[in-house]
PDB file of N, CA and C in Angstrom:
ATOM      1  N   UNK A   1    -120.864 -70.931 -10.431  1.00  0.00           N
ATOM      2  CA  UNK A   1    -119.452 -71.174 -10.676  1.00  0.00           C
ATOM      3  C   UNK A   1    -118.663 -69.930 -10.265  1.00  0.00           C
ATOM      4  N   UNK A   2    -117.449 -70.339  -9.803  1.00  0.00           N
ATOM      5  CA  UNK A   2    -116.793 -68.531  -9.054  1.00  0.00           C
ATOM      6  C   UNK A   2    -116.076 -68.180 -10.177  1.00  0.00           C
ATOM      7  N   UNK A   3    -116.327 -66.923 -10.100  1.00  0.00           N
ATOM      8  CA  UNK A   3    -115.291 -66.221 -11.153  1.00  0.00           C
ATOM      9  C   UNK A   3    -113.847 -66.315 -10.610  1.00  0.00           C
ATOM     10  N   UNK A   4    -113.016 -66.449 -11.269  1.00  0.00           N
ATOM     11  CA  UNK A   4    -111.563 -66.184 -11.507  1.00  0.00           C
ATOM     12  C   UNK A   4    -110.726 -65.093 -11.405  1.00  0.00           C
ATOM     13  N   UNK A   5    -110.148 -64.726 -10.397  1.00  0.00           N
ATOM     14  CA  UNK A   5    -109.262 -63.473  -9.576  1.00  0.00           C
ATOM     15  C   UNK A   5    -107.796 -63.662 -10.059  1.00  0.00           C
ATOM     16  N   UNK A   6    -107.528 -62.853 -11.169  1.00  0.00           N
ATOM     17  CA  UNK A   6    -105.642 -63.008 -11.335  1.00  0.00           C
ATOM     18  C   UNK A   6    -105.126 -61.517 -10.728  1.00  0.00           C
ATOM     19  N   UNK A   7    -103.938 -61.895 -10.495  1.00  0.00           N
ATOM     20  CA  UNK A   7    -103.270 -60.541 -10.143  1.00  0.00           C
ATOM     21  C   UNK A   7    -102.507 -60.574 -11.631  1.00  0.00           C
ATOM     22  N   UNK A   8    -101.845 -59.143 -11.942  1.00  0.00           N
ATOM     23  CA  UNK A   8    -100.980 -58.424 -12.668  1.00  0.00           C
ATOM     24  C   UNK A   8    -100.584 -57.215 -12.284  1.00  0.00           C
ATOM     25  N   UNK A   9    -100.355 -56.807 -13.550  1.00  0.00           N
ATOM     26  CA  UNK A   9     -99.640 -55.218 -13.717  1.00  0.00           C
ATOM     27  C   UNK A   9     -99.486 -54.987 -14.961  1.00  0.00           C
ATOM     28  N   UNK A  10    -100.586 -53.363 -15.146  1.00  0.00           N
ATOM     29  CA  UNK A  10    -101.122 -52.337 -15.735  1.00  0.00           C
ATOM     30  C   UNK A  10     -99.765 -51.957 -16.915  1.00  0.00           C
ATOM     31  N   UNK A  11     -99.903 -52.550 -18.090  1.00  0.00           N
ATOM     32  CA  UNK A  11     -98.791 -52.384 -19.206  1.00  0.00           C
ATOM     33  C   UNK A  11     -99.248 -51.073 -19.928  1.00  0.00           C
ATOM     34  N   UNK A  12    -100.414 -50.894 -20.163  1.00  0.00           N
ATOM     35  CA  UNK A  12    -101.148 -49.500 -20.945  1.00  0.00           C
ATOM     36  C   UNK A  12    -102.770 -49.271 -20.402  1.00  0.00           C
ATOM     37  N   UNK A  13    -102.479 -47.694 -20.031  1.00  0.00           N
ATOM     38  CA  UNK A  13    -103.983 -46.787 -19.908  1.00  0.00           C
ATOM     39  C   UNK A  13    -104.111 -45.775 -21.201  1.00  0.00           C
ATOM     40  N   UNK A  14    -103.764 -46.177 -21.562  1.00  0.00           N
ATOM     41  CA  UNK A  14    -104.281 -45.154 -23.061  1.00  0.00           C
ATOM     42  C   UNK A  14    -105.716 -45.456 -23.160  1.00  0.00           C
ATOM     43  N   UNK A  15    -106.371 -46.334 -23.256  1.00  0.00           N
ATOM     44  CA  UNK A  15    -108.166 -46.345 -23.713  1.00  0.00           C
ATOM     45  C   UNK A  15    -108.866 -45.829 -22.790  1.00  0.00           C
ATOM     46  N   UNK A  16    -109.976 -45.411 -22.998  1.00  0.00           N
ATOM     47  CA  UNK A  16    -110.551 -44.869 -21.809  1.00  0.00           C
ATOM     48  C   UNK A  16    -111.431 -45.774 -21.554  1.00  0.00           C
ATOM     49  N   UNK A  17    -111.373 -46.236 -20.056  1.00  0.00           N
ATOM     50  CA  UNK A  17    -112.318 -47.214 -19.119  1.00  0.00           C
ATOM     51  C   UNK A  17    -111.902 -48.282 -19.898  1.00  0.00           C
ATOM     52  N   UNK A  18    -110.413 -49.130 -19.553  1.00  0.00           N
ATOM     53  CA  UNK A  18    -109.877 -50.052 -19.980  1.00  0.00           C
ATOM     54  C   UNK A  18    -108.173 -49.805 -19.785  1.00  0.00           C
ATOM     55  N   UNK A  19    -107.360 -50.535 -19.197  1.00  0.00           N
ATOM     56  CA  UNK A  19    -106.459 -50.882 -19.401  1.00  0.00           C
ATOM     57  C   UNK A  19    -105.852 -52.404 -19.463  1.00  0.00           C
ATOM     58  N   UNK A  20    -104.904 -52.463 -19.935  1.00  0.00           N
ATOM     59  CA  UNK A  20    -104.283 -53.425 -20.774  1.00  0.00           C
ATOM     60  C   UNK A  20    -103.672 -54.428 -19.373  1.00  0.00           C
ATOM     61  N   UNK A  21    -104.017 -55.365 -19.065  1.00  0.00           N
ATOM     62  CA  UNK A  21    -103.105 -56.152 -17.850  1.00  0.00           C
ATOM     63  C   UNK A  21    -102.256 -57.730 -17.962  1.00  0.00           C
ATOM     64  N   UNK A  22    -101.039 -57.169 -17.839  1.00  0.00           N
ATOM     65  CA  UNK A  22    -100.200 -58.542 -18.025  1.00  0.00           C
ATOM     66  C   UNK A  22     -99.981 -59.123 -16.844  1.00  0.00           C
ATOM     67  N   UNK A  23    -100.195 -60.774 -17.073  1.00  0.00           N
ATOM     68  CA  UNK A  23    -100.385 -61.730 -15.557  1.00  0.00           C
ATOM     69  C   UNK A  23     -99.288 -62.614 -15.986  1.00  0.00           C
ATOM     70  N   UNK A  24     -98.214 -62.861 -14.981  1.00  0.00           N
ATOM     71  CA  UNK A  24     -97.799 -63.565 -15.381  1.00  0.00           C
ATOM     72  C   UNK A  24     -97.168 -65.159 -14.733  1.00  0.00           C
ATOM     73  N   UNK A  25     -97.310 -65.970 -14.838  1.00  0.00           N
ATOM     74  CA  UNK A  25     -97.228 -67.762 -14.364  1.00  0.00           C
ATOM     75  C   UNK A  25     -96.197 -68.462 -14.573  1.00  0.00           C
ATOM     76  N   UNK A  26     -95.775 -69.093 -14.090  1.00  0.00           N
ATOM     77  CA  UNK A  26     -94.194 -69.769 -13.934  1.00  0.00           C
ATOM     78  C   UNK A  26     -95.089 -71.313 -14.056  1.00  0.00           C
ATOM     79  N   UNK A  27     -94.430 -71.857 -15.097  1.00  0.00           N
ATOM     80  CA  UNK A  27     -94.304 -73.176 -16.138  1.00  0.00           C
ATOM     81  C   UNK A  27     -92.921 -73.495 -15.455  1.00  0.00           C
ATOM     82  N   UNK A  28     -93.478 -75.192 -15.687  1.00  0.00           N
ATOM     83  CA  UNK A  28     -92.032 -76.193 -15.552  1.00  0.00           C
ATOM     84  C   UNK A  28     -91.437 -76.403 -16.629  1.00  0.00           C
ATOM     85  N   UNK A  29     -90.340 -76.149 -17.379  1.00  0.00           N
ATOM     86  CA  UNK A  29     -90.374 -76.719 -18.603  1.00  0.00           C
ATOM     87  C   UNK A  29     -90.012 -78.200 -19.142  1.00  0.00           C
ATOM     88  N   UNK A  30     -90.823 -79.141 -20.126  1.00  0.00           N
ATOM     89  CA  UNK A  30     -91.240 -80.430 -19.663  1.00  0.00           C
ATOM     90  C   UNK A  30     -89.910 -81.082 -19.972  1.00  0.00           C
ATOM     91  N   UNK A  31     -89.033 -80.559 -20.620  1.00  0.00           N
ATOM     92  CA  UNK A  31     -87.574 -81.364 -20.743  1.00  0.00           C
ATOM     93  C   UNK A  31     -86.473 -80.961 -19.718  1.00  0.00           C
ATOM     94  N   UNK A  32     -86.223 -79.645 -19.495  1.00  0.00           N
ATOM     95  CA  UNK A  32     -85.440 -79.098 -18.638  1.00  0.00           C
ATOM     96  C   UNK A  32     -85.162 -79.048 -16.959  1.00  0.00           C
ATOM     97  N   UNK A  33     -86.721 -79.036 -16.849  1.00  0.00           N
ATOM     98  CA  UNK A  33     -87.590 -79.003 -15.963  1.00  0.00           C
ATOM     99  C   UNK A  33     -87.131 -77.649 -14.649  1.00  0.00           C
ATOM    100  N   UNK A  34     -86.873 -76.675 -15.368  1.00  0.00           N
ATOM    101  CA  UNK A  34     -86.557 -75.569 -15.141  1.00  0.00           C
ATOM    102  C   UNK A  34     -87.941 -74.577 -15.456  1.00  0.00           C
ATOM    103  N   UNK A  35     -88.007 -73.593 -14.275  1.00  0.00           N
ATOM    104  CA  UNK A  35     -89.518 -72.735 -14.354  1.00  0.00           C
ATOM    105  C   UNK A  35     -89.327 -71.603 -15.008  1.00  0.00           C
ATOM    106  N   UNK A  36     -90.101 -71.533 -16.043  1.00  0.00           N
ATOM    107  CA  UNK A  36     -90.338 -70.379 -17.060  1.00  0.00           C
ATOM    108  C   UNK A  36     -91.068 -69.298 -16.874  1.00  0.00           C
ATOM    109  N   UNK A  37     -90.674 -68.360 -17.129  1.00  0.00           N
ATOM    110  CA  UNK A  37     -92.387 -67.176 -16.914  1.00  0.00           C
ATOM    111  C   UNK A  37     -92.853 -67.322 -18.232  1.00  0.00           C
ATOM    112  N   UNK A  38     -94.551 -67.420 -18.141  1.00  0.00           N
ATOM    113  CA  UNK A  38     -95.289 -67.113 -19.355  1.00  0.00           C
ATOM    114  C   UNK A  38     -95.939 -66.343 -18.628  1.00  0.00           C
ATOM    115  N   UNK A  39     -96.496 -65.434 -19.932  1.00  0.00           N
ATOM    116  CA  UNK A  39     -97.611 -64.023 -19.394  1.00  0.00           C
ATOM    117  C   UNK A  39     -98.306 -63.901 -20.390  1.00  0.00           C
ATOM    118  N   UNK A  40     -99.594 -63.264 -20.033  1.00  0.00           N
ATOM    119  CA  UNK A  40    -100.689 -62.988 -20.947  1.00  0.00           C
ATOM    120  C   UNK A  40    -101.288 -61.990 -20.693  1.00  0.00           C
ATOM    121  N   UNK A  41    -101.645 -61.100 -21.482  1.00  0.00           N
ATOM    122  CA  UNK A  41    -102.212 -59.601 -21.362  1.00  0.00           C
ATOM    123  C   UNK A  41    -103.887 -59.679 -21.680  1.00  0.00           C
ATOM    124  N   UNK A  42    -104.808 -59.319 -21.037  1.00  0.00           N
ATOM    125  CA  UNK A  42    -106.255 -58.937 -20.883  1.00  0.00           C
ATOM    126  C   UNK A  42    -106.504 -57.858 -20.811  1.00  0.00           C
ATOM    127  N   UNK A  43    -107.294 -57.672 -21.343  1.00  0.00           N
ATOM    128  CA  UNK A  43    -108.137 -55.803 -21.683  1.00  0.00           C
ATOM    129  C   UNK A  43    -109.310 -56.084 -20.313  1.00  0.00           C
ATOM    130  N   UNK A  44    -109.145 -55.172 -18.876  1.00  0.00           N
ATOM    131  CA  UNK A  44    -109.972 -55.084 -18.166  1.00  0.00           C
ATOM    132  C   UNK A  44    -110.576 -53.877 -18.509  1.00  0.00           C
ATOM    133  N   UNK A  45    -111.717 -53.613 -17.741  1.00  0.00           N
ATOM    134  CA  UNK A  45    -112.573 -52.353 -17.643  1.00  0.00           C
ATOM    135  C   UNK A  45    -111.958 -51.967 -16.214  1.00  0.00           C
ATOM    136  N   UNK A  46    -112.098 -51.174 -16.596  1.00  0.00           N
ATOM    137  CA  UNK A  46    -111.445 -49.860 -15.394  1.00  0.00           C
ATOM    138  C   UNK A  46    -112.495 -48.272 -15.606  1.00  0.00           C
ATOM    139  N   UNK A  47    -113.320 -48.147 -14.315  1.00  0.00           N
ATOM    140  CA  UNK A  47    -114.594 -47.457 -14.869  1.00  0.00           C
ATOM    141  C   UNK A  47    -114.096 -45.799 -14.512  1.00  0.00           C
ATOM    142  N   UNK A  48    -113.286 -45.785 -13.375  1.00  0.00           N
ATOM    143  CA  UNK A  48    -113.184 -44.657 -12.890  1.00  0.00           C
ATOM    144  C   UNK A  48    -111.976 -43.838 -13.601  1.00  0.00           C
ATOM    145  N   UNK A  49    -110.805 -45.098 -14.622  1.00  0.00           N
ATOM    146  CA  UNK A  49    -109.427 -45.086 -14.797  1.00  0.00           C
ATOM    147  C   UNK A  49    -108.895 -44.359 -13.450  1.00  0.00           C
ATOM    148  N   UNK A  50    -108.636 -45.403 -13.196  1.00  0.00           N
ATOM    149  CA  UNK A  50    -108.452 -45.043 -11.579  1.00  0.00           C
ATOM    150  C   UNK A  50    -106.391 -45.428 -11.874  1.00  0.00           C
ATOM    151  N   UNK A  51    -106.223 -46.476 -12.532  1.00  0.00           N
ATOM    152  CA  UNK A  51    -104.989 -47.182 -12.350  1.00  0.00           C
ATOM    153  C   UNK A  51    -104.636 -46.733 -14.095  1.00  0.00           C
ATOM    154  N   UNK A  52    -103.297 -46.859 -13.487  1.00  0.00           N
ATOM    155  CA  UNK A  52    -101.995 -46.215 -14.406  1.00  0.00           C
ATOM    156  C   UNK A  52    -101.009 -47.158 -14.826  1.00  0.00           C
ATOM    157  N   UNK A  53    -100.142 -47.106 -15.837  1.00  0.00           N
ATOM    158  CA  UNK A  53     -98.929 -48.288 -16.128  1.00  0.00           C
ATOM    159  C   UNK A  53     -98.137 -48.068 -14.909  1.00  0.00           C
ATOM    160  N   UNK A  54     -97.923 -49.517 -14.638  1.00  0.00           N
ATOM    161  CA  UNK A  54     -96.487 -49.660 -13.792  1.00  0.00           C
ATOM    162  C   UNK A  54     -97.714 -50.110 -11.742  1.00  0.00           C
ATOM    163  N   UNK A  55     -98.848 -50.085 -11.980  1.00  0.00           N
ATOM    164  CA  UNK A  55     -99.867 -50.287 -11.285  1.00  0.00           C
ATOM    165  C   UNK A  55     -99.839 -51.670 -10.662  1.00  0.00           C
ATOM    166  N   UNK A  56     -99.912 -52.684  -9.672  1.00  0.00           N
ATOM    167  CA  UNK A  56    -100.376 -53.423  -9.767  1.00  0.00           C
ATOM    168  C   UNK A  56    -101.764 -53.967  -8.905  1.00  0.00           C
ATOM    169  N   UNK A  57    -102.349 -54.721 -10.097  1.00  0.00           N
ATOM    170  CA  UNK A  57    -104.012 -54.629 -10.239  1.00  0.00           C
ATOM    171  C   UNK A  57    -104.858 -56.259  -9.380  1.00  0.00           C
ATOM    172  N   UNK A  58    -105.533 -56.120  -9.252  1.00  0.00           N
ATOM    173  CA  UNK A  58    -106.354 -57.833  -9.155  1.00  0.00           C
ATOM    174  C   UNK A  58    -107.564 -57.407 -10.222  1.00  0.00           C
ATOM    175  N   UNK A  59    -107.666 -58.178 -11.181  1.00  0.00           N
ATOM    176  CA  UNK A  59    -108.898 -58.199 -11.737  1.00  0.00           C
ATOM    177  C   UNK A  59    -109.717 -59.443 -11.958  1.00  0.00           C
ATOM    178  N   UNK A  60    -110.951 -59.570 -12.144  1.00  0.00           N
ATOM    179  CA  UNK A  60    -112.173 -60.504 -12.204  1.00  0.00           C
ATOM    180  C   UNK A  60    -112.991 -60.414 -13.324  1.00  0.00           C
ATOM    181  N   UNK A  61    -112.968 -62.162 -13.482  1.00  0.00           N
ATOM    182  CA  UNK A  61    -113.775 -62.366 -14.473  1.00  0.00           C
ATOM    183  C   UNK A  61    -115.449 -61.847 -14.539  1.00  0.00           C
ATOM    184  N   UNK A  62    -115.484 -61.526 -15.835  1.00  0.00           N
ATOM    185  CA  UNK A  62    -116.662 -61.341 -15.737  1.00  0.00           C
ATOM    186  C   UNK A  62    -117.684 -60.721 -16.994  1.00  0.00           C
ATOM    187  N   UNK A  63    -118.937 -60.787 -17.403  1.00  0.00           N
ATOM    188  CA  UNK A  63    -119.641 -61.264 -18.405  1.00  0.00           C
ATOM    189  C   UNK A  63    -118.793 -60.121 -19.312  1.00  0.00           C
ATOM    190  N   UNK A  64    -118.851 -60.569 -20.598  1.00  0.00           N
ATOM    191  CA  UNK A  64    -118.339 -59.720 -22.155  1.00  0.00           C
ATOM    192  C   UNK A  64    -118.810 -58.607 -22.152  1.00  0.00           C
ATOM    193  N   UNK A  65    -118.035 -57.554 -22.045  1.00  0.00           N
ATOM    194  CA  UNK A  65    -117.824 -56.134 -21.894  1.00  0.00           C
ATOM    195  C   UNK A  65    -118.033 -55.322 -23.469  1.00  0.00           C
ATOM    196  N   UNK A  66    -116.897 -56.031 -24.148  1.00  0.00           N
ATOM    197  CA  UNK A  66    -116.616 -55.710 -25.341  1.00  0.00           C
ATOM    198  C   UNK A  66    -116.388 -56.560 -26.270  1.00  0.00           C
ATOM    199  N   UNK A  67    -115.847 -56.672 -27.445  1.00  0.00           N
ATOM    200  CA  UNK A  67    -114.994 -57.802 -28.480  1.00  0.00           C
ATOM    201  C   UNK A  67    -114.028 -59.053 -27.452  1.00  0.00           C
ATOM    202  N   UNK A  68    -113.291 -57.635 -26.753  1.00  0.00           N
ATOM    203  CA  UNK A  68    -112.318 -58.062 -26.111  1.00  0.00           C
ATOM    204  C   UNK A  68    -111.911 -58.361 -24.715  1.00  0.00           C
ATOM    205  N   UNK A  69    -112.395 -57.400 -24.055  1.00  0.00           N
ATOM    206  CA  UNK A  69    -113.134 -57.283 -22.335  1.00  0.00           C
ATOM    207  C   UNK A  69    -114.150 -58.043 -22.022  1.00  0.00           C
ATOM    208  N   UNK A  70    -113.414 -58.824 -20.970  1.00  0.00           N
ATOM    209  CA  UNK A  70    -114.175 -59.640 -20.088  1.00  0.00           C
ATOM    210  C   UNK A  70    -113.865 -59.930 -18.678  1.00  0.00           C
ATOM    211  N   UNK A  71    -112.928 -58.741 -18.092  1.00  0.00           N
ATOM    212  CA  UNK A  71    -112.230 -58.998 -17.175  1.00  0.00           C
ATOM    213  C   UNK A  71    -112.939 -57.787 -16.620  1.00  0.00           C
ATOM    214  N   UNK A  72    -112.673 -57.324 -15.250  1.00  0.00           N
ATOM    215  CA  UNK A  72    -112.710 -55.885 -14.416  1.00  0.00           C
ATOM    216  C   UNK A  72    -112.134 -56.172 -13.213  1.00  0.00           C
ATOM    217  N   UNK A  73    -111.326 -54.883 -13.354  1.00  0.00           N
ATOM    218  CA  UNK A  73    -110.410 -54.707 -11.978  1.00  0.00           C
ATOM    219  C   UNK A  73    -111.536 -54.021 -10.980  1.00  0.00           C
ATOM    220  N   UNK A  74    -111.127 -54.778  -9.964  1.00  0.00           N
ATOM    221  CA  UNK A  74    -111.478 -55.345  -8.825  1.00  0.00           C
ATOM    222  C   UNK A  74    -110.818 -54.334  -7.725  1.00  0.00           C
ATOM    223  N   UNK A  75    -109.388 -53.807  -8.102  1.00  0.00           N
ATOM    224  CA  UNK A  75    -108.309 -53.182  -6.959  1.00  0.00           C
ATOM    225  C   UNK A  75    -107.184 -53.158  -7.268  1.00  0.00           C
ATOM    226  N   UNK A  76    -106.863 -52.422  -6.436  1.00  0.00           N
ATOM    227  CA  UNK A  76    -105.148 -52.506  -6.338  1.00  0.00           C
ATOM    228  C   UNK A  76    -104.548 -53.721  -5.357  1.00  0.00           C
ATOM    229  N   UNK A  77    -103.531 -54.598  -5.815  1.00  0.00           N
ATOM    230  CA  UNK A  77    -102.918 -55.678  -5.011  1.00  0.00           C
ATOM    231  C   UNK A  77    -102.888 -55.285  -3.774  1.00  0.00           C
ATOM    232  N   UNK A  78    -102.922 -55.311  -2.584  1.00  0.00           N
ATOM    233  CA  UNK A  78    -102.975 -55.570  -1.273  1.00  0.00           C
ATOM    234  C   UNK A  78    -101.478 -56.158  -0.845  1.00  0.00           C
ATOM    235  N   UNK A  79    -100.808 -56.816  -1.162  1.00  0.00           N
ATOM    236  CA  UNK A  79     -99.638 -57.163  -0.955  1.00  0.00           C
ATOM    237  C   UNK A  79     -98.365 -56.777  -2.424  1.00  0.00           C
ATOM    238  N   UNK A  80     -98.647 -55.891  -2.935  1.00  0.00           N
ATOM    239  CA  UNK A  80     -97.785 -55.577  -4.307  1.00  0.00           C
ATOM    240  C   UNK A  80     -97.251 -54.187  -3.877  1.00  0.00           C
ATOM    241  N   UNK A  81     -96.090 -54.109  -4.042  1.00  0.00           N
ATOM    242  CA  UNK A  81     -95.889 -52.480  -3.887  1.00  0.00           C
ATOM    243  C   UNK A  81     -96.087 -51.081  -4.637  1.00  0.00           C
ATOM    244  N   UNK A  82     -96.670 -50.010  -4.484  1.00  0.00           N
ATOM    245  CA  UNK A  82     -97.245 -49.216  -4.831  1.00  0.00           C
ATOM    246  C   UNK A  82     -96.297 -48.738  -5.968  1.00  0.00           C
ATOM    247  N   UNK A  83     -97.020 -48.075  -7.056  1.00  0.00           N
ATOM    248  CA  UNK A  83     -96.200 -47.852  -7.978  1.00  0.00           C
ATOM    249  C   UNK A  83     -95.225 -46.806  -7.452  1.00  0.00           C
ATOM    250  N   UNK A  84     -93.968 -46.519  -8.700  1.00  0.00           N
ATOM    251  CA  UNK A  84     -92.777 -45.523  -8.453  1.00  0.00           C
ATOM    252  C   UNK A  84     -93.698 -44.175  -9.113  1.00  0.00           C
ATOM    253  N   UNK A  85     -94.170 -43.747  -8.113  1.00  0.00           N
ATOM    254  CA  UNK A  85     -94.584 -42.001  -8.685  1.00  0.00           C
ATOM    255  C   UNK A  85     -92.947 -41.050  -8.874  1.00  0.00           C
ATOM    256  N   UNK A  86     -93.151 -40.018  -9.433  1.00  0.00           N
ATOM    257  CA  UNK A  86     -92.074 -39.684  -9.575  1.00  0.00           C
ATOM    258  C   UNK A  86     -92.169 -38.366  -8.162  1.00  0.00           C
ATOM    259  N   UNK A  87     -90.700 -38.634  -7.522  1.00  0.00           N
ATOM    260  CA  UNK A  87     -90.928 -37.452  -6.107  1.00  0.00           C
ATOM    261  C   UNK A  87     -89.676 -36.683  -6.404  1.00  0.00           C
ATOM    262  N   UNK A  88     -90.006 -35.625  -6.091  1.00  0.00           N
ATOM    263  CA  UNK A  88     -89.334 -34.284  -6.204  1.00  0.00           C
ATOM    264  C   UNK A  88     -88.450 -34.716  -5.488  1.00  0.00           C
ATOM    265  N   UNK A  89     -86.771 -34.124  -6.025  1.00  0.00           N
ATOM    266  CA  UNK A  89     -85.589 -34.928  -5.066  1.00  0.00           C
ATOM    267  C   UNK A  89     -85.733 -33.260  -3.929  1.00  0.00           C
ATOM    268  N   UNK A  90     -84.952 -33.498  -2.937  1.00  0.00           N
ATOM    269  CA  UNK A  90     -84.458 -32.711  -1.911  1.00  0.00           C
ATOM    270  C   UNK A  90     -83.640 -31.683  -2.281  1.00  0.00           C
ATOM    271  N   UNK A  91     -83.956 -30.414  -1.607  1.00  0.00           N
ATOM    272  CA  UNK A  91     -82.864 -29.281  -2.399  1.00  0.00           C
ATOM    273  C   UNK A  91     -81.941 -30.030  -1.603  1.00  0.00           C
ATOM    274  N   UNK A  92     -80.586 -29.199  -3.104  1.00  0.00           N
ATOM    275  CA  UNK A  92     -78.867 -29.859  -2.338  1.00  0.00           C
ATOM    276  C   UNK A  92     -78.812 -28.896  -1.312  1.00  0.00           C
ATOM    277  N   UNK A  93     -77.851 -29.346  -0.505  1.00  0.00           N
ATOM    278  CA  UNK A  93     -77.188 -28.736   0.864  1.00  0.00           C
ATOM    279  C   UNK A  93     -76.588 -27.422   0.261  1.00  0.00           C
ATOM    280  N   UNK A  94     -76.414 -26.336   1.100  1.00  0.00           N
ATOM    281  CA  UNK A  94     -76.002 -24.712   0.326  1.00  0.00           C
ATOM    282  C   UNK A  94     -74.211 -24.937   0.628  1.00  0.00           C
ATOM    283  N   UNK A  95     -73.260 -24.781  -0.225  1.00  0.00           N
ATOM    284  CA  UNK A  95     -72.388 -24.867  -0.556  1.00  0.00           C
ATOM    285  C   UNK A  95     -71.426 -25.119   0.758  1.00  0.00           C
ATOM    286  N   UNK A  96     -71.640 -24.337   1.916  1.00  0.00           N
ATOM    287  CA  UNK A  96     -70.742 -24.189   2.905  1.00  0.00           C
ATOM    288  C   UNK A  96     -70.900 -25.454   3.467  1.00  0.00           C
ATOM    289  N   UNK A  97     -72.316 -25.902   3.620  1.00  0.00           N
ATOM    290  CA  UNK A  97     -72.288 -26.736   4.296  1.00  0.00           C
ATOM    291  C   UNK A  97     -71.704 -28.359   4.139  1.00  0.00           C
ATOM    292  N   UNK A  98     -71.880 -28.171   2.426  1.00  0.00           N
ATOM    293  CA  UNK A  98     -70.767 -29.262   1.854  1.00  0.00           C
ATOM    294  C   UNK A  98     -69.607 -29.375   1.504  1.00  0.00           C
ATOM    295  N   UNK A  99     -69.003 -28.360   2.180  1.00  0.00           N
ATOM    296  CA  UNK A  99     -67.483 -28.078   2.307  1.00  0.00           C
ATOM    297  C   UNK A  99     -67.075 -28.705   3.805  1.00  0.00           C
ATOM    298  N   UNK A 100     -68.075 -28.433   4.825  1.00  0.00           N
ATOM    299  CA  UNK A 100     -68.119 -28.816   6.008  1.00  0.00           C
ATOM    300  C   UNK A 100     -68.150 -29.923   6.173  1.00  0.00           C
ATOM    301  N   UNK A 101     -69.194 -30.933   5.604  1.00  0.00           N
ATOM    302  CA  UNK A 101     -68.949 -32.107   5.470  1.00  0.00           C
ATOM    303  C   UNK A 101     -67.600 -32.633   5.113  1.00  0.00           C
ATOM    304  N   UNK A 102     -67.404 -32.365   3.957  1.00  0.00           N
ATOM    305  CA  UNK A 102     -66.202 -32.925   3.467  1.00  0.00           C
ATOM    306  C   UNK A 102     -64.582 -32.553   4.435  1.00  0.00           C
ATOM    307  N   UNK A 103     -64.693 -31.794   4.893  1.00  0.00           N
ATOM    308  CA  UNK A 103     -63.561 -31.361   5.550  1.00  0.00           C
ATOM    309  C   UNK A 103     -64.218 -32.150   7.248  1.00  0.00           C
ATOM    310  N   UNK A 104     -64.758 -32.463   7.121  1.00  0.00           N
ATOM    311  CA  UNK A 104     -64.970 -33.465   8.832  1.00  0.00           C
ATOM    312  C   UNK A 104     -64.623 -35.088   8.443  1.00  0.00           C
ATOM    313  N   UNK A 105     -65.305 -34.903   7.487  1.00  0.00           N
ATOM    314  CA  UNK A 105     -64.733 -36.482   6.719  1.00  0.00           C
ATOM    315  C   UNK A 105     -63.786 -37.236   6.106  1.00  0.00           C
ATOM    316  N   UNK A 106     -62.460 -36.378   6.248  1.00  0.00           N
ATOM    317  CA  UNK A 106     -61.346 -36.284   5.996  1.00  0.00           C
ATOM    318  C   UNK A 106     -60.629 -36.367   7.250  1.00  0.00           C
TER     319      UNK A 106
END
């Protein structure tokens, strides 16, 4: 029988070799018939803690880990965009030169 491949994104790495992954699925709703998000969070194993919150993951089913783990990430999404690391902004321009600007742009 094949195991089961969901994508998400990494809500908590606090445990070690485990983070927390919310998947989430768009429902019709049966009166409205307007599409809902539902989501559900799984405790994968993550061996290397390789992945961080704000991550997004593919993980796979697979035999009982723990109480609660039964999942393991597999990777990082392939088509998801890489998380927002935080990047050092650009030194500002040195004073003259933003006087210069402004006086051309006028």
């Amino acid at each position: 029988m094949p195991r089961r491949v969901l994508q998400g994104v990494v809500v908590s790495d606090s445990c070690d070799k485990t983070v927390v992954v919310r998947v989430e699925r768009r429902v019709m709703h049966p009166i409205y018939k307007k599409f809902v998000s539902r989501s559900k969070k799984y405790a994968a194993h993550d061996e290397d803690n390789r992945y961080h919150a704000g991550d997004a993951v593919r993980i796979e089913e697979s035999r009982p880990i723990s109480k609660r783990k039964s999942w393991v990430v597999i990777g990082g999404a392939a088509d998801a965009a890489p998380r927002r690391r935080q990047v050092a902004t650009a030194p500002a321009a040195a004073p003259e030169e933003a006087a210069e600007e402004a006086g051309s742009a006028a």
